[in-house]
Protein backbone atom coordinates (compact mmCIF):
# COMPACT_ATOMS: atom_id res chain seq x y z
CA UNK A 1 0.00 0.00 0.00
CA UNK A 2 1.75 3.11 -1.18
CA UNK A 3 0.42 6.33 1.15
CA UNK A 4 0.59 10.05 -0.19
CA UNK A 5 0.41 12.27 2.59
CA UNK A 6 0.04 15.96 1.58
CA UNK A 7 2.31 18.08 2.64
CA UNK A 8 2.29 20.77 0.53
CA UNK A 9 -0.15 23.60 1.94
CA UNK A 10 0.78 27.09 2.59
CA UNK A 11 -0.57 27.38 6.23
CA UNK A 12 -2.21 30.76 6.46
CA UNK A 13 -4.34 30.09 9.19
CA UNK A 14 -1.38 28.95 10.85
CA UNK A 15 0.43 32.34 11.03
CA UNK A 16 2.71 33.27 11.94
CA UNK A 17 4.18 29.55 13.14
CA UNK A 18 3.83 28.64 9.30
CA UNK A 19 5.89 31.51 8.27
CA UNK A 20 8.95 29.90 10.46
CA UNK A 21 8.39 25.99 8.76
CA UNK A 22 6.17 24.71 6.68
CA UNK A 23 3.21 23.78 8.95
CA UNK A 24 3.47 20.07 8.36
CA UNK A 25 7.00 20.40 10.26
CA UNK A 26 5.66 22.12 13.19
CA UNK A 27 6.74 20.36 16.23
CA UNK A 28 4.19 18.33 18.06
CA UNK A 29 6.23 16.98 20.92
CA UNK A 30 9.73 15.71 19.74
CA UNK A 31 9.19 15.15 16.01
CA UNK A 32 7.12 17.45 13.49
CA UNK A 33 3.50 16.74 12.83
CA UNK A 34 3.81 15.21 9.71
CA UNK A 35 5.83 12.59 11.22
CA UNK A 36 2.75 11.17 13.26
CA UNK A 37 1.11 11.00 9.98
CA UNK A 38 3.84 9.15 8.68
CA UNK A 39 4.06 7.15 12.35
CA UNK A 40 0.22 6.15 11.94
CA UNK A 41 0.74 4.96 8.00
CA UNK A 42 4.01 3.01 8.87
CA UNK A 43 2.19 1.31 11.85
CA UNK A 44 -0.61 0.59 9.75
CA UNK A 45 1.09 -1.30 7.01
CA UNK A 46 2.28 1.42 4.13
CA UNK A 47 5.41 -0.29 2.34
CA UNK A 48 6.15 3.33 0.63
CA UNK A 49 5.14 6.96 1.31
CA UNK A 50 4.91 9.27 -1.10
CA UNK A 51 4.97 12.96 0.25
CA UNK A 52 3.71 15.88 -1.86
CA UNK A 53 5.85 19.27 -1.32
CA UNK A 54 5.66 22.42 -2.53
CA UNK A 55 8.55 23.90 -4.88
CA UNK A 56 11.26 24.91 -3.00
CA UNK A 57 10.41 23.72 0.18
CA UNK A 58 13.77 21.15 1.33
CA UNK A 59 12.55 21.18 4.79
CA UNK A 60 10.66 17.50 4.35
CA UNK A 61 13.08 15.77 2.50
CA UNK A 62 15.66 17.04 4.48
CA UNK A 63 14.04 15.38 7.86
CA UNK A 64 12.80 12.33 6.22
CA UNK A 65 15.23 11.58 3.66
CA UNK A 66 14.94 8.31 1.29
CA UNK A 67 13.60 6.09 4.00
CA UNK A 68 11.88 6.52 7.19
CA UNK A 69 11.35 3.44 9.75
CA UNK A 70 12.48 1.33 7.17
CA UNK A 71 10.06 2.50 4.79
CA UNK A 72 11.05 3.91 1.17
CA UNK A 73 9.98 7.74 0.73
CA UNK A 74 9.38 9.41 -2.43
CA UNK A 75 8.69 13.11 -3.06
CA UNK A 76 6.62 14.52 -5.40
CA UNK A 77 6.67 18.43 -5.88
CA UNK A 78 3.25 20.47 -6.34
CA UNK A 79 4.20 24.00 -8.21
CA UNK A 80 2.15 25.66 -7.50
CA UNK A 81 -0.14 24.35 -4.53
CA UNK A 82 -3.72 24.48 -6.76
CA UNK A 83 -5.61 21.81 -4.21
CA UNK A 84 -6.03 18.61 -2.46
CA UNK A 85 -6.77 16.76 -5.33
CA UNK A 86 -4.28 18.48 -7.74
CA UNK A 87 -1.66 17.29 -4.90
CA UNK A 88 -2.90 13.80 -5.13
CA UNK A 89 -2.61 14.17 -9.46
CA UNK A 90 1.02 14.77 -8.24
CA UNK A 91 2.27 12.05 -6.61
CA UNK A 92 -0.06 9.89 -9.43
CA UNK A 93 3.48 8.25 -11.16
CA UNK A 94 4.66 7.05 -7.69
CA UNK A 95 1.88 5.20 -6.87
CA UNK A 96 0.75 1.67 -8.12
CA UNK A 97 -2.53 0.20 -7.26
CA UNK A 98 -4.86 1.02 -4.48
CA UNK A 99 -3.50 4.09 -2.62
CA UNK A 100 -3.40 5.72 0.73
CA UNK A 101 -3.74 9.50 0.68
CA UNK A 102 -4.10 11.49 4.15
CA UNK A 103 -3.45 14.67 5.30
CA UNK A 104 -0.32 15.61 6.63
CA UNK A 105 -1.25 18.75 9.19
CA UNK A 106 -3.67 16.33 10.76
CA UNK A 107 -3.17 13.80 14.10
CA UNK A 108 -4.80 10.68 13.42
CA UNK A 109 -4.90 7.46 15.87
CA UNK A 110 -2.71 4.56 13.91
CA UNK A 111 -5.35 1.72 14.70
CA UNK A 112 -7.92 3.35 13.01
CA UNK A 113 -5.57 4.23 10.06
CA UNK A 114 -5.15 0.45 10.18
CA UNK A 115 -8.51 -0.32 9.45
CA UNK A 116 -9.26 2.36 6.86
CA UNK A 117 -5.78 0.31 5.31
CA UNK A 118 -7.89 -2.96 5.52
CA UNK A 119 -10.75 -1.45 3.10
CA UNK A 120 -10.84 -1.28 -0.63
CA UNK A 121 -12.27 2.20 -0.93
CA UNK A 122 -12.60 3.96 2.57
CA UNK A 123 -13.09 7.37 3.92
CA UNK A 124 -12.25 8.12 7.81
CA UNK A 125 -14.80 9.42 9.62
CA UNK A 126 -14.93 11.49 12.81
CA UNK A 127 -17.85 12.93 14.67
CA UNK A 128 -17.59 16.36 15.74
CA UNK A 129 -19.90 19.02 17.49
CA UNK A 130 -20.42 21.65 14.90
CA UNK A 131 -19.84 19.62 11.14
CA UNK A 132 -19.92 23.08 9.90
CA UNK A 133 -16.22 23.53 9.78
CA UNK A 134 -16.07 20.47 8.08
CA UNK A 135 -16.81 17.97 5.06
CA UNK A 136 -19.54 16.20 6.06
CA UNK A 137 -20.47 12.41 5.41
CA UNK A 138 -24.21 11.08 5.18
CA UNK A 139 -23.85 7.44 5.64
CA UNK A 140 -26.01 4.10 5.45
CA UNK A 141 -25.33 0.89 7.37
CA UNK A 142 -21.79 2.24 7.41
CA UNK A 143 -21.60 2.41 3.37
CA UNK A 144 -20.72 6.26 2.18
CA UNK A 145 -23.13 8.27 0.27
CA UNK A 146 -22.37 11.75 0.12
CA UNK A 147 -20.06 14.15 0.83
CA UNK A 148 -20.92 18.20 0.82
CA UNK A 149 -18.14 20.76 2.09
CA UNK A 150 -18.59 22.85 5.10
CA UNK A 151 -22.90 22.40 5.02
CA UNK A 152 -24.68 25.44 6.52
CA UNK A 153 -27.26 22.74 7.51
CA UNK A 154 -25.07 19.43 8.33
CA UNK A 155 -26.73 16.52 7.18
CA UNK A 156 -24.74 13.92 9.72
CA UNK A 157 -22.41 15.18 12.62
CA UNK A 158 -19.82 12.91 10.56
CA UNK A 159 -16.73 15.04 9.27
CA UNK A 160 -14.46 13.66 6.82
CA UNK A 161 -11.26 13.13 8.64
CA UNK A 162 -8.90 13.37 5.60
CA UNK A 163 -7.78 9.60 5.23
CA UNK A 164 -8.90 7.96 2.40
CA UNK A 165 -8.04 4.76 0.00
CA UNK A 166 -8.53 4.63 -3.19
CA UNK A 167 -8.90 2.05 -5.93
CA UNK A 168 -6.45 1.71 -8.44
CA UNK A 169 -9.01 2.48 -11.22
CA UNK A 170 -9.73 5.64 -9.93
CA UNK A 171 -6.66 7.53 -11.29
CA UNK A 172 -8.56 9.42 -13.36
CA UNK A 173 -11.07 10.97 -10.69
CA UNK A 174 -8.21 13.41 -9.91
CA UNK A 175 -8.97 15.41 -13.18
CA UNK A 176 -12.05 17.65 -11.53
CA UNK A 177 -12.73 21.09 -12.39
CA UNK A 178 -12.09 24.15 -10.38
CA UNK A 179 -13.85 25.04 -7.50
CA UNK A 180 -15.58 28.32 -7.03
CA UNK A 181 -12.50 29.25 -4.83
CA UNK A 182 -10.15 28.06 -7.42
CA UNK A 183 -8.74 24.97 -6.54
CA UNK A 184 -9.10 21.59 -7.40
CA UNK A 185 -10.79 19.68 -4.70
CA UNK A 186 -10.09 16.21 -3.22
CA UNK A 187 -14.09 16.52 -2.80
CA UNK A 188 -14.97 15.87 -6.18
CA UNK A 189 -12.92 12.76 -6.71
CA UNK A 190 -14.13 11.35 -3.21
CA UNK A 191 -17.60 11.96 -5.09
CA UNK A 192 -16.57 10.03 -8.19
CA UNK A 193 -15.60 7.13 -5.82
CA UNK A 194 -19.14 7.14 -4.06
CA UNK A 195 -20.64 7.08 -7.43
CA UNK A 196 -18.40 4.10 -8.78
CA UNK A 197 -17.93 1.78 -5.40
CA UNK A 198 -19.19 1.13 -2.25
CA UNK A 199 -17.03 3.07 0.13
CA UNK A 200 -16.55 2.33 3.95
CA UNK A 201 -17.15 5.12 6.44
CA UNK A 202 -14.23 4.01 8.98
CA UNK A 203 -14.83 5.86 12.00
CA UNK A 204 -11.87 6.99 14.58
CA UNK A 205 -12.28 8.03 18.22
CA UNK A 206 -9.55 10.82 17.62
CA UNK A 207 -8.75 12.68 15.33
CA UNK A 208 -7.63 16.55 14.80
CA UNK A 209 -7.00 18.84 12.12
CA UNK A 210 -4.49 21.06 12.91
CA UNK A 211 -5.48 24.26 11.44
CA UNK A 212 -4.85 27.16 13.88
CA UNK A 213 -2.38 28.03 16.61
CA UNK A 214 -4.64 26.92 18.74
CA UNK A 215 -5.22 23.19 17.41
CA UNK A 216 -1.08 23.50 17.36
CA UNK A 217 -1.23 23.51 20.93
CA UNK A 218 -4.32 20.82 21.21
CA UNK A 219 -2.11 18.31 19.12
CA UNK A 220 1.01 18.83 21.36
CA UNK A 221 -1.76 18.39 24.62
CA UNK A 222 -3.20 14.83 22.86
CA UNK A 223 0.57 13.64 22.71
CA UNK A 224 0.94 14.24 25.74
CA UNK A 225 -1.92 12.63 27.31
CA UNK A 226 -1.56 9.18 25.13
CA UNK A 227 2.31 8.97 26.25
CA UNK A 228 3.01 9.67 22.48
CA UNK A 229 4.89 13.51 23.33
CA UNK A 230 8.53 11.54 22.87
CA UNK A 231 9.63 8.76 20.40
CA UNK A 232 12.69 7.98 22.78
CA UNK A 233 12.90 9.35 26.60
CA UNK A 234 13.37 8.39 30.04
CA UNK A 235 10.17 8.35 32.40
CA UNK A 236 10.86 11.17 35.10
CA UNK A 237 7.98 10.58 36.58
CA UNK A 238 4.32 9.29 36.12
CA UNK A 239 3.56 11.89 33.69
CA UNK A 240 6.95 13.69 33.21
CA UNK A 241 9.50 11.85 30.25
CA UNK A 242 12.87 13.62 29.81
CA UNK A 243 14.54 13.16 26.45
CA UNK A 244 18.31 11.92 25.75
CA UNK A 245 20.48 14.08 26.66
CA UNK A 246 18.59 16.71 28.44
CA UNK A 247 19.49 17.81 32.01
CA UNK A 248 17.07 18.97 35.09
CA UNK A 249 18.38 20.09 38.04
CA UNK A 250 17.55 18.16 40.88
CA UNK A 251 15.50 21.13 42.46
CA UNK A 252 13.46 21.81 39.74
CA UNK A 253 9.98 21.29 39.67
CA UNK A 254 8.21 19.68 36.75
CA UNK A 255 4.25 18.81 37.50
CA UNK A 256 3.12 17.08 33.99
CA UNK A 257 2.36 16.60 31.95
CA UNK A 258 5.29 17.58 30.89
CA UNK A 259 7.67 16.57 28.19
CA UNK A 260 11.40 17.37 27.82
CA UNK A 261 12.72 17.07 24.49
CA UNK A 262 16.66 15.65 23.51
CA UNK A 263 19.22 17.87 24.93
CA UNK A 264 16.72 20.91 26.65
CA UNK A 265 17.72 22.15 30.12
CA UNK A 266 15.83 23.48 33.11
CA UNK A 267 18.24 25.08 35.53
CA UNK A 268 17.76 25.55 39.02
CA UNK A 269 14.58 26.59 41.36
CA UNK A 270 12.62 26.50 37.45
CA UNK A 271 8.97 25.25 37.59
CA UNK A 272 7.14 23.60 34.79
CA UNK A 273 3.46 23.19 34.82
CA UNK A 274 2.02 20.85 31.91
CA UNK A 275 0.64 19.84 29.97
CA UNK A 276 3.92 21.85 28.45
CA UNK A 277 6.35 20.66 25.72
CA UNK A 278 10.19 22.14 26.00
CA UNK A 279 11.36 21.24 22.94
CA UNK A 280 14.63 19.86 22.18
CA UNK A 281 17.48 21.79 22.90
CA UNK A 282 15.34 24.63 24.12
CA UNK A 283 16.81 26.36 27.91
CA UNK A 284 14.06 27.39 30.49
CA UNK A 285 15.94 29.27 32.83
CA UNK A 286 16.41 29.45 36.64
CA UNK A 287 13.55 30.31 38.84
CA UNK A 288 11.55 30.54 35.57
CA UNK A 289 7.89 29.68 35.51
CA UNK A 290 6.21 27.93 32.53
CA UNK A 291 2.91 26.44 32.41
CA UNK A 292 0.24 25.11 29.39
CA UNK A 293 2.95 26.29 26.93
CA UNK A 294 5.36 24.92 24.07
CA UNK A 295 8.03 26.13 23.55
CA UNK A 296 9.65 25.23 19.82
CA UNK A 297 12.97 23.34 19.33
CA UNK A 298 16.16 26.28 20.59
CA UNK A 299 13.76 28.57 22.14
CA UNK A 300 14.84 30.29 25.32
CA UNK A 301 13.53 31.46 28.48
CA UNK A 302 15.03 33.79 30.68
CA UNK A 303 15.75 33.38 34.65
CA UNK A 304 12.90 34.08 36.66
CA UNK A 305 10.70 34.78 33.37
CA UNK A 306 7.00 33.82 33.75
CA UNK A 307 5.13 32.07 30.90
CA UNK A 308 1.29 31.26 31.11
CA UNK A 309 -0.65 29.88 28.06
CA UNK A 310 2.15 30.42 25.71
CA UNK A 311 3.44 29.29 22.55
CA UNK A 312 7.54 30.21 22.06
CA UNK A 313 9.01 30.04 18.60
CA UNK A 314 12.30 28.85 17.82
CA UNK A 315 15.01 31.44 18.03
CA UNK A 316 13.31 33.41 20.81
CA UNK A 317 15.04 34.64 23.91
CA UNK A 318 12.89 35.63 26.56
CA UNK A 319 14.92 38.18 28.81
CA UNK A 320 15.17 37.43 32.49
CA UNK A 321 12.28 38.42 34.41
CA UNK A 322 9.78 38.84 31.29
CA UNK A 323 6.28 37.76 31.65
CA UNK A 324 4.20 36.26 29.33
CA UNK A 325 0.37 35.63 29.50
CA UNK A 326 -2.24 34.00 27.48
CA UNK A 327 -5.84 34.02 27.97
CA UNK A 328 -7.35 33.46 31.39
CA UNK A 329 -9.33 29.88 30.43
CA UNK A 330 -7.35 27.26 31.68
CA UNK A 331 -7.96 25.29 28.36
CA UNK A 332 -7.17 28.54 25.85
CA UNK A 333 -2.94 28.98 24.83
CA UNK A 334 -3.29 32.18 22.64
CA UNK A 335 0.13 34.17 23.09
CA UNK A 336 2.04 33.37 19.94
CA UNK A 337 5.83 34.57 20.48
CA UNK A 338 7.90 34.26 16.83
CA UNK A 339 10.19 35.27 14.52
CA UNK A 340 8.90 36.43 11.25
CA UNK A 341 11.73 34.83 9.39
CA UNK A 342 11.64 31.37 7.76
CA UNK A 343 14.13 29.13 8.85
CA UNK A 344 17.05 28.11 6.41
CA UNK A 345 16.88 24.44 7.45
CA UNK A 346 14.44 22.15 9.10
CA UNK A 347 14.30 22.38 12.94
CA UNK A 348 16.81 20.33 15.08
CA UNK A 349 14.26 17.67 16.51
């Protein structure tokens, strides 16, 4: 089963974390997001992934590279980003047979990826509270039978989760017109399929399309809860991991969740309050407070520098004694701290 994850999106409701990396490579705990797509399609059975990129964009191939967990990767390059289903004409000549395509700024749970694997033509399926934001999926006895984008009046509180398969004869489904917002929409060949096969609604318990700062910060908070936050670290305590190479002092204070990425510090009298992520290689700084934030891979923050609700890009230096607050709701992060500038070279996970 070859998988085409799409990768290739510019991000703008992401901004201004999109204008640092490509979205797909923003960090959700130690590795970027598009590597738990890539995690969940591995673990599920894809023997090649096929990642669609936009034109001079190196940051994905230079993470991934030629293989990833033993899996070949391929790259195919969308100039210039025109649509979902322009993105999967892309990747078309590196495919054979029935396909795989899912979305790569979205965190999907790898057993249910598994199962929409196991089915010949599939859609996943997730029920949400308002379908509005959404494609949404009318259904019957668990067969497929239509899909209409963002509904005023949602038939079905079913949203397509952006995993699909495919049949093999169904190349040519990808040639659709333009949409009234001009792009070329996976929608329309997900209709062809209904119309041609019997497609399988496979629905997932969780599932999250990261599409704001905000859902940024929900994705690193889901990691965190299922144990998933670090591919490889030591268990501090029951809800505290520390990555390889990363030192605590011995009178700091984490209460997770709380994940410590490879080679981070936290210097004396600090106090970290999760669920917070301190990426790899990133300092917080003596007697420094940090809760519900994430702070990006190299970020720093100062001694005695207060951070509430907060997310820290890479490359920023909080000064000693600086205080940082987001909004007063426990479960809202809204203070976005970040360089402007795009970074030369993938982020050192």
């Amino acid at each position: 089963m070859h998988a085409v994850i799409l990768a290739a999106g510019r991000g703008t409701r992401m901004r201004p974390l999109s204008r640092i990396t490509p979205k797909p490579m923003l960090p959700v705990g130690d590795r970027p997001l598009v590597a738990h797509v890539a995690d969940a399609a591995v673990t599920a059975g894809a023997d090649e992934l096929v990642f669609v990129v936009a034109a001079g964009s190196d940051h994905l191939g230079d993470h991934f590279g030629d293989s990833y967990r033993g899996v070949p990767v391929s790259y195919a390059v969308q100039d210039p980003p025109a649509g979902t289903a322009d993105a999967v004409r892309c990747a078309l000549d590196y495919v054979d047979g029935r396909f795989a395509v899912l979305n790569g700024d979205n965190l999907f749970e790898a057993t249910a990826v598994a199962r929409l694997f196991d089915e010949d033509a599939a859609i996943l399926a997730h029920r949400v509270d308002d379908p509005r934001e959404y494609g949404v999926l009318s259904t019957d006895d668990g067969a497929v039978t239509g899909i209409v984008e963002k509904p005023d009046d949602p038939p079905t509180d079913l949203a397509n989760a952006g995993g699909y398969v495919f049949p093999a004869s169904l190349r040519d489904a990808f040639d659709v017109d333009r949409s009234e917002r001009g792009e070329y929409e996976i929608t329309d060949a997900v209709e062809t399929m209904i119309d041609r096969f019997d497609v399988a609604a496979v629905e997932t318990p969780r599932w999250l399309d990261v599409a704001r700062p905000a859902d940024f910060v929900r994705a690193n908070e889901l990691v965190l809860a299922a144990g998933e936050a670090l591919s490889v670290g030591e268990q501090f305590d029951d809800d505290v991991v520390v990555g390889r190479g990363a030192r605590v002092a011995a009178d700091a204070t984490l209460d997770g969740p709380v994940a410590v990425g490879a080679g981070a510090v936290v210097e004396a009298d600090a106090e970290i309050s999760g669920p917070t992520v301190v990426g790899a290689g990133a300092v917080v700084g003596a007697g420094a407070e940090v809760s519900r934030s994430m702070l990006f891979p190299g970020a720093r923050v100062g001694s005695t520098a207060v951070l509430d609700g907060v997310v820290l890009g890479p490359r920023c230096d909080l000064s000693s004694g600086a205080c940082v607050l987001g909004a007063d709701r426990p479960e809202s992060t809204t203070s976005v701290v970040a360089s402007g500038d795009a970074l030369d070279s993938p982020l050192a996970y």
